[in-house]
C-alpha atoms as a PDB file:
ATOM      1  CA  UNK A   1      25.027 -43.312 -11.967  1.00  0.00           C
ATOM      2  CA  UNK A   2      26.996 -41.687 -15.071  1.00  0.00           C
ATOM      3  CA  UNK A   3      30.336 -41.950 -16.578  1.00  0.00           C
ATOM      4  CA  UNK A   4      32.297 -41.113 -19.427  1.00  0.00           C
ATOM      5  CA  UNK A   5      33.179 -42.479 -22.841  1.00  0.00           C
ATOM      6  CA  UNK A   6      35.884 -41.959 -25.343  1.00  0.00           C
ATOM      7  CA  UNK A   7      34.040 -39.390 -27.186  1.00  0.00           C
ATOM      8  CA  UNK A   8      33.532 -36.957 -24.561  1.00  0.00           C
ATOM      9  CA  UNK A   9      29.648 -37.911 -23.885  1.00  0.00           C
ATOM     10  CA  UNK A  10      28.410 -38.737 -20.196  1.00  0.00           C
ATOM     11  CA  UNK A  11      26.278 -41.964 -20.244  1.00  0.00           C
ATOM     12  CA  UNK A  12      24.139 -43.621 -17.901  1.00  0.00           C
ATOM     13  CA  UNK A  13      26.090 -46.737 -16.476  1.00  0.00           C
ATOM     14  CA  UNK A  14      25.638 -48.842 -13.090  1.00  0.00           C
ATOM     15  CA  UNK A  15      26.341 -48.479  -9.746  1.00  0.00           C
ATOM     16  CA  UNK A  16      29.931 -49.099  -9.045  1.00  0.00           C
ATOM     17  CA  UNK A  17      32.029 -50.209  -5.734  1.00  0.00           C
ATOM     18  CA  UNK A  18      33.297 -46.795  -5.477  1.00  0.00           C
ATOM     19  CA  UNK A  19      33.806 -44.074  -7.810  1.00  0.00           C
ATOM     20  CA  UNK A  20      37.116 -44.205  -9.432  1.00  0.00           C
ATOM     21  CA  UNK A  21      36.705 -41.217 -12.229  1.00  0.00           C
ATOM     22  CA  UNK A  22      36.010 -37.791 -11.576  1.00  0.00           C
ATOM     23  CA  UNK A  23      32.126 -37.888 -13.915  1.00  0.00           C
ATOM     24  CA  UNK A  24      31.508 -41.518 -12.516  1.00  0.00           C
ATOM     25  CA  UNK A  25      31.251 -40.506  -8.861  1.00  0.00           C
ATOM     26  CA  UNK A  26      27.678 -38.324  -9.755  1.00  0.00           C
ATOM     27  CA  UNK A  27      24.652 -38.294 -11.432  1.00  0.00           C
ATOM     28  CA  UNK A  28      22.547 -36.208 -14.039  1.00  0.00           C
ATOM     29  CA  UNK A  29      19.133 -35.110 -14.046  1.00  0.00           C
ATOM     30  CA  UNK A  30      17.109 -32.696 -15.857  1.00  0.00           C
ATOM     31  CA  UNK A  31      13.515 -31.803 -13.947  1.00  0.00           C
ATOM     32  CA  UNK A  32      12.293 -35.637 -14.354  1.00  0.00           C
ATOM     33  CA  UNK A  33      14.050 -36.793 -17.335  1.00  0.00           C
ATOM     34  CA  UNK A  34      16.675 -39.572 -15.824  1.00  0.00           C
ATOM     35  CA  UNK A  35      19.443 -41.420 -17.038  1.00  0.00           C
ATOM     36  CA  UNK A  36      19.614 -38.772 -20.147  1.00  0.00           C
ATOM     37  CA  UNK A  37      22.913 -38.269 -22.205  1.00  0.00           C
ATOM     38  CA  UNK A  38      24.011 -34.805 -22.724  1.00  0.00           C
ATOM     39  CA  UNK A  39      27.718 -33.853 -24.531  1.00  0.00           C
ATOM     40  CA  UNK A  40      30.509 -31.602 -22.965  1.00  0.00           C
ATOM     41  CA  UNK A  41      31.756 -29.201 -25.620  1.00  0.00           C
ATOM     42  CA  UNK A  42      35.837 -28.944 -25.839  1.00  0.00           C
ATOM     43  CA  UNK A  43      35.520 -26.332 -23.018  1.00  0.00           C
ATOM     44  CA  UNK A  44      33.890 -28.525 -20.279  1.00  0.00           C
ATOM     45  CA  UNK A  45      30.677 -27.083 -20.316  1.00  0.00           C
ATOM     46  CA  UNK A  46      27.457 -28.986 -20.048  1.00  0.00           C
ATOM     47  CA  UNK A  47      24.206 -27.821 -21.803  1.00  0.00           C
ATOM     48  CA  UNK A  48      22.264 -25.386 -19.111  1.00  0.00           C
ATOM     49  CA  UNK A  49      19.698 -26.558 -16.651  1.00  0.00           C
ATOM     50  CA  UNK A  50      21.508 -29.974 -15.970  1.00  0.00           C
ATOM     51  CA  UNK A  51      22.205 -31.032 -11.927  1.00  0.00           C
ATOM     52  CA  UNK A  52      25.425 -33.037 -10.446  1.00  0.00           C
ATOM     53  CA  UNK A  53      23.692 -35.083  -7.953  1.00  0.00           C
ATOM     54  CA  UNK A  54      26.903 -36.431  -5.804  1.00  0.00           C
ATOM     55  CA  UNK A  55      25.491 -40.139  -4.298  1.00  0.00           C
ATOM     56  CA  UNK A  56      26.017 -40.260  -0.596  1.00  0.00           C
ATOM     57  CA  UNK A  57      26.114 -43.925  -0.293  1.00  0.00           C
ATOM     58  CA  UNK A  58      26.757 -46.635  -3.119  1.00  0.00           C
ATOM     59  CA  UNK A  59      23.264 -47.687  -3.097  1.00  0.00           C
ATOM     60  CA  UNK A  60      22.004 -44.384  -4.111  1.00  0.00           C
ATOM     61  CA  UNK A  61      19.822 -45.274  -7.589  1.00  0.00           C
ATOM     62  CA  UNK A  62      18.307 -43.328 -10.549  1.00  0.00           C
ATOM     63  CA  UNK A  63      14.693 -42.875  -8.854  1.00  0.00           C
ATOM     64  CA  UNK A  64      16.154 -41.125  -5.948  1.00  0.00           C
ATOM     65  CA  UNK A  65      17.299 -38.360  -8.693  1.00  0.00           C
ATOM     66  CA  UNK A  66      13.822 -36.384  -7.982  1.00  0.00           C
ATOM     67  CA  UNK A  67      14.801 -35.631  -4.294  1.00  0.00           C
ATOM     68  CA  UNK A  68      17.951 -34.018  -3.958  1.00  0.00           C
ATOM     69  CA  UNK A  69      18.125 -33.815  -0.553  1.00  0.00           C
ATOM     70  CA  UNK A  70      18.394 -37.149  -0.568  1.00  0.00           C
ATOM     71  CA  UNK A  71      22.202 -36.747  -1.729  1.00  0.00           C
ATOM     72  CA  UNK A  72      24.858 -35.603  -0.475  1.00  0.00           C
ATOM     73  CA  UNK A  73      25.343 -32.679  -2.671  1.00  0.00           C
ATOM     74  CA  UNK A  74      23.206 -31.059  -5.312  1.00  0.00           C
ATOM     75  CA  UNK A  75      24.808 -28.442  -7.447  1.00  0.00           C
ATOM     76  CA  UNK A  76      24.796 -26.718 -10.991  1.00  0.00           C
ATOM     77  CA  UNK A  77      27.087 -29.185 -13.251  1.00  0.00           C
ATOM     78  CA  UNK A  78      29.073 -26.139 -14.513  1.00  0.00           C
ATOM     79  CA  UNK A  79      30.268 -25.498 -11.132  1.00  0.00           C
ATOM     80  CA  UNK A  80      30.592 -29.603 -10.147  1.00  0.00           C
ATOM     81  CA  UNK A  81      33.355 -29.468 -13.374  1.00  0.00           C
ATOM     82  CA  UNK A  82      34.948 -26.747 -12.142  1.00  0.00           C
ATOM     83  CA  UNK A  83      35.324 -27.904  -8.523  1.00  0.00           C
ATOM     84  CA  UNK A  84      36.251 -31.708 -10.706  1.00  0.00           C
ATOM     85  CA  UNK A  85      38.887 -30.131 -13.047  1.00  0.00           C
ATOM     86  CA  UNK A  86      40.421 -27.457 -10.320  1.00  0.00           C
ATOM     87  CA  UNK A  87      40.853 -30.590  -7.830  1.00  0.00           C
ATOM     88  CA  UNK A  88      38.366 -29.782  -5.425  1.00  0.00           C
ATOM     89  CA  UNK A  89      36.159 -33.131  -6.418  1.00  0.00           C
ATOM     90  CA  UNK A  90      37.693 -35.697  -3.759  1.00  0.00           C
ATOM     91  CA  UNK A  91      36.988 -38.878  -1.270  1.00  0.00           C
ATOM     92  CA  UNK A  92      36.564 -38.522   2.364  1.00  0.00           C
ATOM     93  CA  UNK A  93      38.213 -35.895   4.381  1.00  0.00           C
ATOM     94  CA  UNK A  94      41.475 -33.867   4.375  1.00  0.00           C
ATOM     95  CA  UNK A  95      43.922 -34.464   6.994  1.00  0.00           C
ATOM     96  CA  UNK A  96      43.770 -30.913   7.497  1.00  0.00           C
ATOM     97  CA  UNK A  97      39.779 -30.133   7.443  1.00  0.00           C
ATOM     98  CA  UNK A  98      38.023 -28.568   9.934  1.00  0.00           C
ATOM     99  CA  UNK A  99      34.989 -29.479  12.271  1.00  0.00           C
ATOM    100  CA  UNK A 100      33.271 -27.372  14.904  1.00  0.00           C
ATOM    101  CA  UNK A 101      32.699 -28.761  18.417  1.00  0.00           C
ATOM    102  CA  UNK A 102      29.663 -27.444  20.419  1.00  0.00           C
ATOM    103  CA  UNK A 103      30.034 -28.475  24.419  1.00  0.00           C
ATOM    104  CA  UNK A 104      26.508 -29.032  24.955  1.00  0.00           C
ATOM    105  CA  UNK A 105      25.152 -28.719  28.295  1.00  0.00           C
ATOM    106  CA  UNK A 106      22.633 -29.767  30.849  1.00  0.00           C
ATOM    107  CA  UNK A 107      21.170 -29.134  34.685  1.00  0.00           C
ATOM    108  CA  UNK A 108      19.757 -32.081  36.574  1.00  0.00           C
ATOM    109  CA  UNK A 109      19.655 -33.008  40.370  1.00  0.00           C
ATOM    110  CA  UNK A 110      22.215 -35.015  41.811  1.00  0.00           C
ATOM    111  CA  UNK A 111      20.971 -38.534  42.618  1.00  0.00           C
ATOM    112  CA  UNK A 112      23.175 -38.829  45.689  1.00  0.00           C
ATOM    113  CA  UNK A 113      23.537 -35.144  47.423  1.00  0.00           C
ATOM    114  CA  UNK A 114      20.503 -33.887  45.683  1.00  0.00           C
ATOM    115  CA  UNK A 115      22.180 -30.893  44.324  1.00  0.00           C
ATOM    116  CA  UNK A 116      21.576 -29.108  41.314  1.00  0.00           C
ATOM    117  CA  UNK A 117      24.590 -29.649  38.972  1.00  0.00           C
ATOM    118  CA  UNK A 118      24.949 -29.227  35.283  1.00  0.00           C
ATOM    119  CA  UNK A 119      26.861 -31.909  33.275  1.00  0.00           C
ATOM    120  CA  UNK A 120      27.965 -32.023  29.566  1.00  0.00           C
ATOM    121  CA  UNK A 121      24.768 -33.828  27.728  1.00  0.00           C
ATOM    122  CA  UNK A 122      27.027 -34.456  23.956  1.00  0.00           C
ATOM    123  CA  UNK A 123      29.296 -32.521  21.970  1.00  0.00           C
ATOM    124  CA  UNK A 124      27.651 -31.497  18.882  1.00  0.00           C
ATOM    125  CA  UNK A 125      30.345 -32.027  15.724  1.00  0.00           C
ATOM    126  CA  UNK A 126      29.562 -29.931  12.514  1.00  0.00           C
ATOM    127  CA  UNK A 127      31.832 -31.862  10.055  1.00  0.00           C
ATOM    128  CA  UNK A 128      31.535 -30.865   6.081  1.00  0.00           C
ATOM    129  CA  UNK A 129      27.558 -30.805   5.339  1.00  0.00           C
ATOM    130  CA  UNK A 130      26.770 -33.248   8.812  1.00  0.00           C
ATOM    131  CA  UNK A 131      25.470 -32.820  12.224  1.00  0.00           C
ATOM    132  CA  UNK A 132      26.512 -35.567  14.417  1.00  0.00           C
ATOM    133  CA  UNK A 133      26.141 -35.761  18.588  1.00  0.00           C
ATOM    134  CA  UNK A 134      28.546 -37.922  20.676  1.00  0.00           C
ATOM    135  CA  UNK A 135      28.270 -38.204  24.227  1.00  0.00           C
ATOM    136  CA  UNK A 136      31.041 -38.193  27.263  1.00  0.00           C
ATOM    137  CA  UNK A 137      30.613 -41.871  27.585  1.00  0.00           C
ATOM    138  CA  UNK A 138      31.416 -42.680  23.741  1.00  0.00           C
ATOM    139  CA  UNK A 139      34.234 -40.290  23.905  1.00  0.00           C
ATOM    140  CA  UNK A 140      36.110 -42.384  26.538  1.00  0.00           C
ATOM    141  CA  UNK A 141      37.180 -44.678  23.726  1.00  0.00           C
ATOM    142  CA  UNK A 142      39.450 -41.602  22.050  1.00  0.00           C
ATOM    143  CA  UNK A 143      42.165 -40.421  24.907  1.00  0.00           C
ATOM    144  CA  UNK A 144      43.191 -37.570  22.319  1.00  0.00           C
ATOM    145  CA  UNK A 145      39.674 -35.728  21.680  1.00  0.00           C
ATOM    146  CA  UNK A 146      38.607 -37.141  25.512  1.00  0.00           C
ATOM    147  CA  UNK A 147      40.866 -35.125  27.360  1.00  0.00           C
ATOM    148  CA  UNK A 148      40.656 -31.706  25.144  1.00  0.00           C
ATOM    149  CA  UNK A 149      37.098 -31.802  26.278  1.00  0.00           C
ATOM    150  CA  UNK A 150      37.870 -32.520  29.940  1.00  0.00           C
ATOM    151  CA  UNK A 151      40.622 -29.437  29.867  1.00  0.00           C
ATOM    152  CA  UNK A 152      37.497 -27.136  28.170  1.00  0.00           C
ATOM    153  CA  UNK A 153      34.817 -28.182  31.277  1.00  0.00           C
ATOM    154  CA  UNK A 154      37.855 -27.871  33.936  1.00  0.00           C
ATOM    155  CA  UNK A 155      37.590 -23.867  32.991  1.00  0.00           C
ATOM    156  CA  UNK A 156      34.383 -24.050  34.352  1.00  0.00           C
ATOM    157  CA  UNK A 157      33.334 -24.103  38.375  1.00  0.00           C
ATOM    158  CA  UNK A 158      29.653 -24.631  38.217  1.00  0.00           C
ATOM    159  CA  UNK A 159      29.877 -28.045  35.804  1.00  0.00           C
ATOM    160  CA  UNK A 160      31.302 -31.233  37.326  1.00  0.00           C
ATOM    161  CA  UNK A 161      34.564 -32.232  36.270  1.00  0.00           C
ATOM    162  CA  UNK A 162      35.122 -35.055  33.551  1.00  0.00           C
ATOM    163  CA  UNK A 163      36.876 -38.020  34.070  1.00  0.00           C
ATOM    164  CA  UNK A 164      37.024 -41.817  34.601  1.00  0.00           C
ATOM    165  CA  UNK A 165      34.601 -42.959  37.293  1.00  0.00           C
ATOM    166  CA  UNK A 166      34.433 -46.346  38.446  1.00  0.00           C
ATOM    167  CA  UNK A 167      30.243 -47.795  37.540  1.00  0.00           C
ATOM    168  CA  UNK A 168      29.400 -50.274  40.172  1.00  0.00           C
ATOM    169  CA  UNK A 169      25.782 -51.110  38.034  1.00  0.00           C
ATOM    170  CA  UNK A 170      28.293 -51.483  35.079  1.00  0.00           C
ATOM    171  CA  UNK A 171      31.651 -52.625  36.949  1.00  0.00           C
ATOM    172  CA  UNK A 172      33.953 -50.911  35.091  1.00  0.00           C
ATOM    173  CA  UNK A 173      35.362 -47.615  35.113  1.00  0.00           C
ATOM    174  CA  UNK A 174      34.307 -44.985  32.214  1.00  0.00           C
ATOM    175  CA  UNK A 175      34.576 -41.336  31.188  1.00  0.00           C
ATOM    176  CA  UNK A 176      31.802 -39.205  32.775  1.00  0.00           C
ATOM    177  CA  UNK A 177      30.211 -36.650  34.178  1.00  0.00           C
ATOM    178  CA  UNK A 178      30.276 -36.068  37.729  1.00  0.00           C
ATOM    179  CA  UNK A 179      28.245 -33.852  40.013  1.00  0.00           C
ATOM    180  CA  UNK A 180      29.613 -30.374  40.592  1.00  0.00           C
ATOM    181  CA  UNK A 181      28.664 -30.560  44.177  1.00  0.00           C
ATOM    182  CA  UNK A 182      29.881 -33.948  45.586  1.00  0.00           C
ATOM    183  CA  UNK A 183      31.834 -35.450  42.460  1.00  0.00           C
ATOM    184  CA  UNK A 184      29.322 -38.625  42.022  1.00  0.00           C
ATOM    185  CA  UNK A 185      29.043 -40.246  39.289  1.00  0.00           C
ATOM    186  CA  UNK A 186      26.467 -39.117  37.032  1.00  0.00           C
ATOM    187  CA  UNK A 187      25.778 -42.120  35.108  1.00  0.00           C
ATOM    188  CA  UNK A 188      24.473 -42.560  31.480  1.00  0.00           C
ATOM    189  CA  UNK A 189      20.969 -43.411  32.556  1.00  0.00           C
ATOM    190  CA  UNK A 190      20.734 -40.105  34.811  1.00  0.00           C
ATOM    191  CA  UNK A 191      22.553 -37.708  31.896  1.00  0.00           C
ATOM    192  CA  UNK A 192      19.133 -38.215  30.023  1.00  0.00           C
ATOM    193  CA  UNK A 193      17.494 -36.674  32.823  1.00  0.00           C
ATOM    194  CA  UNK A 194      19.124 -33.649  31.934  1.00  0.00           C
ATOM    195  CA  UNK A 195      17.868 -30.310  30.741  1.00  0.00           C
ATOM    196  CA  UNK A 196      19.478 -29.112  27.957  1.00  0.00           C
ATOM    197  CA  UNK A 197      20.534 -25.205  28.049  1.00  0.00           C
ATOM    198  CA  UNK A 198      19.767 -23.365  25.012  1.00  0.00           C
ATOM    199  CA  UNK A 199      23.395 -22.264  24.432  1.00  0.00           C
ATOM    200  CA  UNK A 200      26.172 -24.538  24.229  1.00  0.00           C
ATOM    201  CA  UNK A 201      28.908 -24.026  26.827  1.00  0.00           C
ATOM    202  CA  UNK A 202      31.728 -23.595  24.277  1.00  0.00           C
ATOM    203  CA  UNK A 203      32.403 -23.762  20.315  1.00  0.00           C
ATOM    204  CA  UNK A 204      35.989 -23.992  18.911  1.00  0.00           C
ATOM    205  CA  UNK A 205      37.362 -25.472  15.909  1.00  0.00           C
ATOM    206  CA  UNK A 206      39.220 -28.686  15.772  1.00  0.00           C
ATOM    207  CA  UNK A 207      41.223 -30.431  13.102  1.00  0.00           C
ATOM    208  CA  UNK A 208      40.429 -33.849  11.899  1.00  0.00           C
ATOM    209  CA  UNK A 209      43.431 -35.149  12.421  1.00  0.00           C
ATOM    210  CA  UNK A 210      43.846 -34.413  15.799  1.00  0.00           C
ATOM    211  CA  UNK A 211      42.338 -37.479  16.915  1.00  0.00           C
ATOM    212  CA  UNK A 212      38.674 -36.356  15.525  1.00  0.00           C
ATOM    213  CA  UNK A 213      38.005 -38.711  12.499  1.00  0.00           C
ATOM    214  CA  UNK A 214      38.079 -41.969  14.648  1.00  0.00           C
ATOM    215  CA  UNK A 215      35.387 -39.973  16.927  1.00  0.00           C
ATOM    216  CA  UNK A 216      32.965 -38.399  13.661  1.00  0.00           C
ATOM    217  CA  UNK A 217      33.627 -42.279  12.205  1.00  0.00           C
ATOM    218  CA  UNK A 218      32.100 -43.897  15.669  1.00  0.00           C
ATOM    219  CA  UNK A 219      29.043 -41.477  14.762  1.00  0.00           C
ATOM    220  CA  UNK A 220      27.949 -43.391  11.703  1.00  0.00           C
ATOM    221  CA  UNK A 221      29.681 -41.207   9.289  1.00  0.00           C
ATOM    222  CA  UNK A 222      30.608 -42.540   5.797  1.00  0.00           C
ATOM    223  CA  UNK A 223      33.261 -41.451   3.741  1.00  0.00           C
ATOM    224  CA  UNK A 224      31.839 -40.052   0.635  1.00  0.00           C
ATOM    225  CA  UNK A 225      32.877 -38.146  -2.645  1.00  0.00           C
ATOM    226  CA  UNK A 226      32.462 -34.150  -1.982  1.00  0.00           C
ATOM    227  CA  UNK A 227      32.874 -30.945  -3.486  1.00  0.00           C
ATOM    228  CA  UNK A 228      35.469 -28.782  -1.069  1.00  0.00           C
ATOM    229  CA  UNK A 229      34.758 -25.278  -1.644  1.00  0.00           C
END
């Protein structure tokens, strides 16, 4: 990790609980020289060839410096000072950011009719640089996102209709698919029977704040520093 000194230099320093200066939330590196100290001149700008490496967790360490792809970004340090100084260097997500919602989807036969139905296998979520996959199950716990998803697959007559279904293996009622067909219950062991299609079965954009974060959170995300572009 880096930070900054009185005299304008950037200096190697140790990891810290969580970044709480603009130089101290990234690293340096230079091909395979790492720590190094470089100087910013009055106008901000480093000497050429250097990297902002922007840690993804707070465990990230100086030998990890060789693989950028290990980070969460990797970008030219003249253009991480920019983003830094214009405001564009923050923690976590904006209320008002943006994620993309794929409706993934699926055929498999009905274990009680013996139909063939399709049924909604996850929800792909593009959110900032991160792929993440939630399925109907998981998004039973968030009402908001749940039923925005059950209004999409409604528009739709050949894919069963979402909604809470009463488990008698689990004895309790949960969002799920149902068949198409009949209206079982397609339970969580039979969705991974599915066949995915290659297309999903809608994309649309979604705000974060509609309910979305406590889903992408539930995912495994972490909250990290990031460049906004």
């Amino acid at each position: 990790m880096v930070g900054s000194n009185s005299t304008g230099n950037i200096v190697p320093a140790g990891p810290v609980p969580r970044p709480v200066s603009v130089v101290s939330g990234c690293c340096a590196s230079q091909a395979s020289k790492f720590p190094r100290e470089f100087l910013l001149s009055a106008l901000g700008e480093p000497r050429s060839g250097l990297t902002a490496l922007v840690p993804r967790t707070e465990e990230m360490q100086a030998r990890d410096s060789r693989q950028h792809d290990r980070w969460h970004q990797a970008l030219p340090m003249e253009e991480f000072l920019r983003a830094a100084f214009n405001g564009r260097f923050r923690f976590g997500m904006e209320p008002d950011q943006e994620a993309t919602i794929r409706i993934r989807t699926g055929t498999m036969f009905c274990w009680s009719c013996g139909a063939e139905t399709r049924i909604v296998v996850g929800l792909g979520i593009t959110a900032a640089d991160k792929e993440l996959m939630v399925t109907i199950p998981s998004l039973g716990e968030y009402p908001q996102a749940g039923e925005l998803i059950r209004r999409y697959v409604s528009t739709h007559r050949d894919i069963g209709a979402i909604k809470r279904r009463f488990s008698s293996t689990q004895r309790r009622k949960y969002l799920s698919n149902g068949c198409a067909h009949c209206g079982s219950l397609i339970g969580q062991m039979y969705e991974l029977d599915a066949d995915w299609d290659d297309e999903p079965l809608d994309t649309f954009r979604v705000r974060i704040a509609d309910g979305w974060k406590q889903v992408i959170d539930s995912c495994g995300w972490q909250d990290t520093w990031h460049v906004y572009f």
